[in-house]
C-alpha atoms as a PDB file:
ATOM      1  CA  UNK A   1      77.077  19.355  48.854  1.00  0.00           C
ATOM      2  CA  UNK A   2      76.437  21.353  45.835  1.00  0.00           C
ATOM      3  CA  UNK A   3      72.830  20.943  43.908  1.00  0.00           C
ATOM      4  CA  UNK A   4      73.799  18.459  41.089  1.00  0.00           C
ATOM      5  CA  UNK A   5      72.873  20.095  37.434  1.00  0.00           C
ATOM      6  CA  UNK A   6      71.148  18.280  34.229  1.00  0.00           C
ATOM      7  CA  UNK A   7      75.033  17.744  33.293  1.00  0.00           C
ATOM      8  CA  UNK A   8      76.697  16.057  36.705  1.00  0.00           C
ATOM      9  CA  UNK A   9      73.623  13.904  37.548  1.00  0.00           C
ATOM     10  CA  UNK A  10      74.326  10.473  38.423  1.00  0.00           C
ATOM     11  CA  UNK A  11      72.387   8.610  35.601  1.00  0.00           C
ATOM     12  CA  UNK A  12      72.483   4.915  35.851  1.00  0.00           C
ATOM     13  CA  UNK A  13      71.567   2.531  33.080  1.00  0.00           C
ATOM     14  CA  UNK A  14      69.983  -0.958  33.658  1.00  0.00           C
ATOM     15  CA  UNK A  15      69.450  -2.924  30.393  1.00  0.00           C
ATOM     16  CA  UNK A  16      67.692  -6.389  30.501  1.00  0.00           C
ATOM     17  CA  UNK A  17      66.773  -8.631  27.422  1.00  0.00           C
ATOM     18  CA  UNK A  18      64.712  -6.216  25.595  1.00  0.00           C
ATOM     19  CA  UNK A  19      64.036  -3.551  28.040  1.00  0.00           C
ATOM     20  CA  UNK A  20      65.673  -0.579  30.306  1.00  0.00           C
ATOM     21  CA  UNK A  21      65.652   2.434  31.953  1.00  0.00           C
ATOM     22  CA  UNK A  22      67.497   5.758  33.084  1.00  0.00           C
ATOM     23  CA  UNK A  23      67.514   6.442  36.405  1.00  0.00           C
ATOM     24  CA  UNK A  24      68.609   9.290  38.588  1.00  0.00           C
ATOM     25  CA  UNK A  25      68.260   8.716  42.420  1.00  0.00           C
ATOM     26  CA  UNK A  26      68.733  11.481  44.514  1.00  0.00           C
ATOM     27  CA  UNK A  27      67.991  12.016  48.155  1.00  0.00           C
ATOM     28  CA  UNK A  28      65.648   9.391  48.597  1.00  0.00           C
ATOM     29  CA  UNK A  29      63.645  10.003  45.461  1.00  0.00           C
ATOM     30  CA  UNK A  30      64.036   8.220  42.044  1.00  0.00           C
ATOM     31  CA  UNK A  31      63.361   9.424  38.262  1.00  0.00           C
ATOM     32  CA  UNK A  32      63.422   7.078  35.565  1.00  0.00           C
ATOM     33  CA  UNK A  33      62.731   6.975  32.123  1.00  0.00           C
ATOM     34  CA  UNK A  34      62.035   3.601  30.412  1.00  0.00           C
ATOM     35  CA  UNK A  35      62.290   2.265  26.673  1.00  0.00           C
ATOM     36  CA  UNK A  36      62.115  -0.657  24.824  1.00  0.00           C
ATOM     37  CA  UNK A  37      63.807  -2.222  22.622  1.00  0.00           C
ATOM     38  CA  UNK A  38      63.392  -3.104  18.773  1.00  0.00           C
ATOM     39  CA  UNK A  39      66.130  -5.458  17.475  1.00  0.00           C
ATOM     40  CA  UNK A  40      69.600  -3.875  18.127  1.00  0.00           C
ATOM     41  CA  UNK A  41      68.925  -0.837  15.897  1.00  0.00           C
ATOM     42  CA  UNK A  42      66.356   0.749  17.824  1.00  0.00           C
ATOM     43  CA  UNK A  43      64.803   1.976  21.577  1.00  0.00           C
ATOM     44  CA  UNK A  44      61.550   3.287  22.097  1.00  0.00           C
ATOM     45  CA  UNK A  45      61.037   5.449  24.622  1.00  0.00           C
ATOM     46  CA  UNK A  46      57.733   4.754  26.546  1.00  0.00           C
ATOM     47  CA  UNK A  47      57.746   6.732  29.926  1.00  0.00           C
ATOM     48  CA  UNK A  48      59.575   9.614  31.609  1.00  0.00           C
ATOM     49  CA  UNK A  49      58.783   9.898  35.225  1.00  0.00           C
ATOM     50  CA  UNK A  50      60.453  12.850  37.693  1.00  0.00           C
ATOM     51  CA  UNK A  51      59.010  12.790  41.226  1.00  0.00           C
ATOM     52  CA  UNK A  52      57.649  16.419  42.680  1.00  0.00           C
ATOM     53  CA  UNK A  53      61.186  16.343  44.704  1.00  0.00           C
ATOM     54  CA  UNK A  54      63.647  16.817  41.789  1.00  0.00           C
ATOM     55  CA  UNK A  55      61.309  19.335  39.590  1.00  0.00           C
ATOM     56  CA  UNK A  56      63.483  22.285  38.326  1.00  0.00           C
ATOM     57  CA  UNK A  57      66.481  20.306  37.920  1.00  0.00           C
ATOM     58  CA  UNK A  58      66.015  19.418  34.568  1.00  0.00           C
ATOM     59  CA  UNK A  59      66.461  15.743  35.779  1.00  0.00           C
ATOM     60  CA  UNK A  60      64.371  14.398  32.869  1.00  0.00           C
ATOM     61  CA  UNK A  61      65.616  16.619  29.941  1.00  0.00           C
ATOM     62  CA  UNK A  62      68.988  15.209  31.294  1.00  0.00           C
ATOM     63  CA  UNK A  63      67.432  11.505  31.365  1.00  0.00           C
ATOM     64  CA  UNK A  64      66.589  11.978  27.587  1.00  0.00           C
ATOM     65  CA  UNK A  65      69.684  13.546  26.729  1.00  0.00           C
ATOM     66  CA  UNK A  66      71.536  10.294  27.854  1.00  0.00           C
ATOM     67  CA  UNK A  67      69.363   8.014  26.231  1.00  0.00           C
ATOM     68  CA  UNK A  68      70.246  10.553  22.846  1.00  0.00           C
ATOM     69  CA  UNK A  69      74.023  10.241  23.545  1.00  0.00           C
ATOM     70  CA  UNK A  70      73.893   6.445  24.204  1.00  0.00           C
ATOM     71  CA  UNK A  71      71.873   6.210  21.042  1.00  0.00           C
ATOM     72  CA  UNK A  72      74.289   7.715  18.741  1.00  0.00           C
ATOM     73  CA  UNK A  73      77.398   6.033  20.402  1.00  0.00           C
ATOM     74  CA  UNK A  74      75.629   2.820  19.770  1.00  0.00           C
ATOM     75  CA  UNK A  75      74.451   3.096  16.931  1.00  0.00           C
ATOM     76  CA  UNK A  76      70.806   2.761  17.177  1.00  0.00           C
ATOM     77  CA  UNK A  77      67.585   5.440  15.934  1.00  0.00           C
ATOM     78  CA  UNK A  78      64.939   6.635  19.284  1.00  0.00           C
ATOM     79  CA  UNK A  79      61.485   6.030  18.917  1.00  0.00           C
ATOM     80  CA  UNK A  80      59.206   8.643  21.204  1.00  0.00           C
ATOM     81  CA  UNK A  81      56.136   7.722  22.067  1.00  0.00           C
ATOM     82  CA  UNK A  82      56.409   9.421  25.633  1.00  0.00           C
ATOM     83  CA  UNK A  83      55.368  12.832  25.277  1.00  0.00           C
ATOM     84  CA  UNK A  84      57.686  14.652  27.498  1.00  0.00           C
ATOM     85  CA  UNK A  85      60.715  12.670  25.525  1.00  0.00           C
ATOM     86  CA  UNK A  86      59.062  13.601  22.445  1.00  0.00           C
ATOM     87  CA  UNK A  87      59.006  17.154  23.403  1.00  0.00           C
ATOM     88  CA  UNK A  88      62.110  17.458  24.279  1.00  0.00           C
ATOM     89  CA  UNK A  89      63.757  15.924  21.323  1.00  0.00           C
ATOM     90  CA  UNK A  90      61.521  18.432  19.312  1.00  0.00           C
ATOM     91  CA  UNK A  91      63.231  21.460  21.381  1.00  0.00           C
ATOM     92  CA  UNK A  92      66.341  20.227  20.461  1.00  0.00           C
ATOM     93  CA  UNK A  93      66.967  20.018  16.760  1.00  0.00           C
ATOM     94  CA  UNK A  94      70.799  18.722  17.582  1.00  0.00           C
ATOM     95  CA  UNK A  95      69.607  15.540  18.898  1.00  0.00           C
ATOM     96  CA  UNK A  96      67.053  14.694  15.680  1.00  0.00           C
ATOM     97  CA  UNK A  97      69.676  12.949  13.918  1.00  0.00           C
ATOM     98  CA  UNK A  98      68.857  10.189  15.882  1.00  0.00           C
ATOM     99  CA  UNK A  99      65.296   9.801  15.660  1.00  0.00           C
ATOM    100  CA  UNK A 100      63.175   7.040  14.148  1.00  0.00           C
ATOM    101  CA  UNK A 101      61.748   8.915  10.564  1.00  0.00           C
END
């Protein structure tokens, strides 16, 4: 089985009332990266964990990239207030347009 890249990971969404989370599971292991959110215009993105097992797969740059894509689609603006989401939004001018100013 090939090495799945930041692009092909299996990302799963699970949304309840006013929270949810990314998640990638891969061989056992699970990465996640939860948010909250405000009112239907707005998520705020609160953790970003990746277990030592899937380091150097990019598996939460792709986590935030979804929650960037899903954001636009839907309509709403990403609050940061995890660092390593934060980060990575700053790396990546194309996916400002979306965050909370």
């Amino acid at each position: 089985m090939a090495t799945p890249t930041s692009e092909t990971l299996p990302i799963e969404r699970e949304e309840g009332a006013s929270k949810g989370r990314y998640v990638v599971r891969l061989e056992g292991a699970e990465a996640e990266m939860t948010y909250s959110r405000a009112g239907d215009a707005m998520i705020i993105i609160d953790h970003t964990e990746v277990p030592d097992a899937m380091r150097g797969r990019s598996v939460g740059q792709a986590l935030v990239r979804r929650a960037i894509e899903d954001a636009r689609t839907e309509g709403r603006t990403v609050l940061p207030l995890c660092p390593f989401a934060k980060a990575q939004i700053l790396r990546h001018p194309e996916w400002q347009d979306v965050l909370k100013r």
